[in-house]
Protein backbone atom coordinates (compact mmCIF):
# COMPACT_ATOMS: atom_id res chain seq x y z
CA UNK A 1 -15.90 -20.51 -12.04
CA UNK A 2 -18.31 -23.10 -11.45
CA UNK A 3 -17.90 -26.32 -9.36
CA UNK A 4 -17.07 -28.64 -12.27
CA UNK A 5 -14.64 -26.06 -13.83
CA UNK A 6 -13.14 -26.21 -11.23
CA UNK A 7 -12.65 -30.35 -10.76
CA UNK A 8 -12.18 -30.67 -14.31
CA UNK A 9 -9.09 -27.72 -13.60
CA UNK A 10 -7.54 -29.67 -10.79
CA UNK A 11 -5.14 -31.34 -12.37
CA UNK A 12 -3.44 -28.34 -13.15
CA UNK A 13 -3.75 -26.55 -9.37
CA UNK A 14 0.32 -26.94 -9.28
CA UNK A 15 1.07 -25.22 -12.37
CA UNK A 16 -1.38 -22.48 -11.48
CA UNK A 17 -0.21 -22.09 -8.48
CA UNK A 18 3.44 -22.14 -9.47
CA UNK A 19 2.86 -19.48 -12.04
CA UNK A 20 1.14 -17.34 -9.32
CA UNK A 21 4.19 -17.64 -7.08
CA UNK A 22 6.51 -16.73 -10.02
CA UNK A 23 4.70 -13.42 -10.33
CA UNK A 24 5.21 -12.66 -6.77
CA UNK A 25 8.15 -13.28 -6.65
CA UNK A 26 9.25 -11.43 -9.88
CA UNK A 27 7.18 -8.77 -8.62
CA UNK A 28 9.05 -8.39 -5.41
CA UNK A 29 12.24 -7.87 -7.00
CA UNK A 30 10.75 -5.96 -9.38
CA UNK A 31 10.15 -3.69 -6.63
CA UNK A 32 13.19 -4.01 -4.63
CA UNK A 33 15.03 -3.26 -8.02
CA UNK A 34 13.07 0.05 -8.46
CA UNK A 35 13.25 0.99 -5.17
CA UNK A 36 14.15 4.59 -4.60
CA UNK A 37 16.51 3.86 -1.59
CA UNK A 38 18.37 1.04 -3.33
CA UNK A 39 18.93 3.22 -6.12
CA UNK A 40 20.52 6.00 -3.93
CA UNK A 41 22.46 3.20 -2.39
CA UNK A 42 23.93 2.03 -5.42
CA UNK A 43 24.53 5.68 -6.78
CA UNK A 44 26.79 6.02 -3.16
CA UNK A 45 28.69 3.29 -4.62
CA UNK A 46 28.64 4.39 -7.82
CA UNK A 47 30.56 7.75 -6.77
CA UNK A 48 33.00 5.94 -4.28
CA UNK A 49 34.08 3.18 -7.16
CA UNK A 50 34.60 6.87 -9.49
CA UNK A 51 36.72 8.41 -6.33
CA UNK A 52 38.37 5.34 -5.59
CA UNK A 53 39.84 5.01 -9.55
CA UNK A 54 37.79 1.72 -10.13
CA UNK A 55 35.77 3.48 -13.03
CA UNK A 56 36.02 6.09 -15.88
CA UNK A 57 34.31 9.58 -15.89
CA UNK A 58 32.68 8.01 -18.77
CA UNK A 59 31.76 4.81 -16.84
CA UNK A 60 29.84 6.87 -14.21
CA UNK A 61 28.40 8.70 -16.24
CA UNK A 62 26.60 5.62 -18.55
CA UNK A 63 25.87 3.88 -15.05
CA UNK A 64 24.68 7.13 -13.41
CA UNK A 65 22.22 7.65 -16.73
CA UNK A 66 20.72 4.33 -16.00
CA UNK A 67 20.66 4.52 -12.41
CA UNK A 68 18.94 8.18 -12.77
CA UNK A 69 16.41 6.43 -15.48
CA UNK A 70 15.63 3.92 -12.78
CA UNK A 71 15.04 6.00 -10.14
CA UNK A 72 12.89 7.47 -12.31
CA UNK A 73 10.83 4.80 -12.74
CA UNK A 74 10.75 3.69 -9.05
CA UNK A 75 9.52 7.66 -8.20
CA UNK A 76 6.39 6.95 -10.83
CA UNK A 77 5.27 3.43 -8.83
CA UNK A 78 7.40 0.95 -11.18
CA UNK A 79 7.34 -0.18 -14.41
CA UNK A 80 3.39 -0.31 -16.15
CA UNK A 81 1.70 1.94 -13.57
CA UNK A 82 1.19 5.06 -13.44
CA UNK A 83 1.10 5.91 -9.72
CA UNK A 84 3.07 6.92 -7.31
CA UNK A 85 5.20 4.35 -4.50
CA UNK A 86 3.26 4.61 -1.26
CA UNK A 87 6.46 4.78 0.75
């Protein structure tokens, strides 16, 4: 962008940079939420809430489905890309 773009933009510098802290911060729990290891943990709980009589066979198995979908996810890099986590 050229210099007076970019003076005739100023006005708006807090609402860009608001929106560009929104996405980082909606991609960091994206991440955290596709996370392989918090998916294992909550699986861990998953089975203890199933032992302990908290939930249905049935229940576990409709949480475990989604829980198995997101790990899924997580394992290919996340939701819109195709690659891998680096972790």
């Amino acid at each position: 962008m050229g210099l007076i773009t970019e003076v005739l933009l100023l006005p708006f510098a807090p609402a860009r940079c608001s929106g560009w802290a929104i996405k980082q911060v909606l991609r960091e729990a994206e991440r955290v939420y596709y996370d392989p290891a918090t998916v294992q943990a909550e699986l861990g709980r998953l089975a203890q809430r199933l032992e302990a009589g908290e939930i249905t066979e049935e229940e576990f198995d409709r949480q475990e489905d989604e829980l198995l979908d997101r790990l899924a996810v997580g394992m290919r890099g996340g939701p819109g890309t195709g690659e891998g986590t680096a972790l």
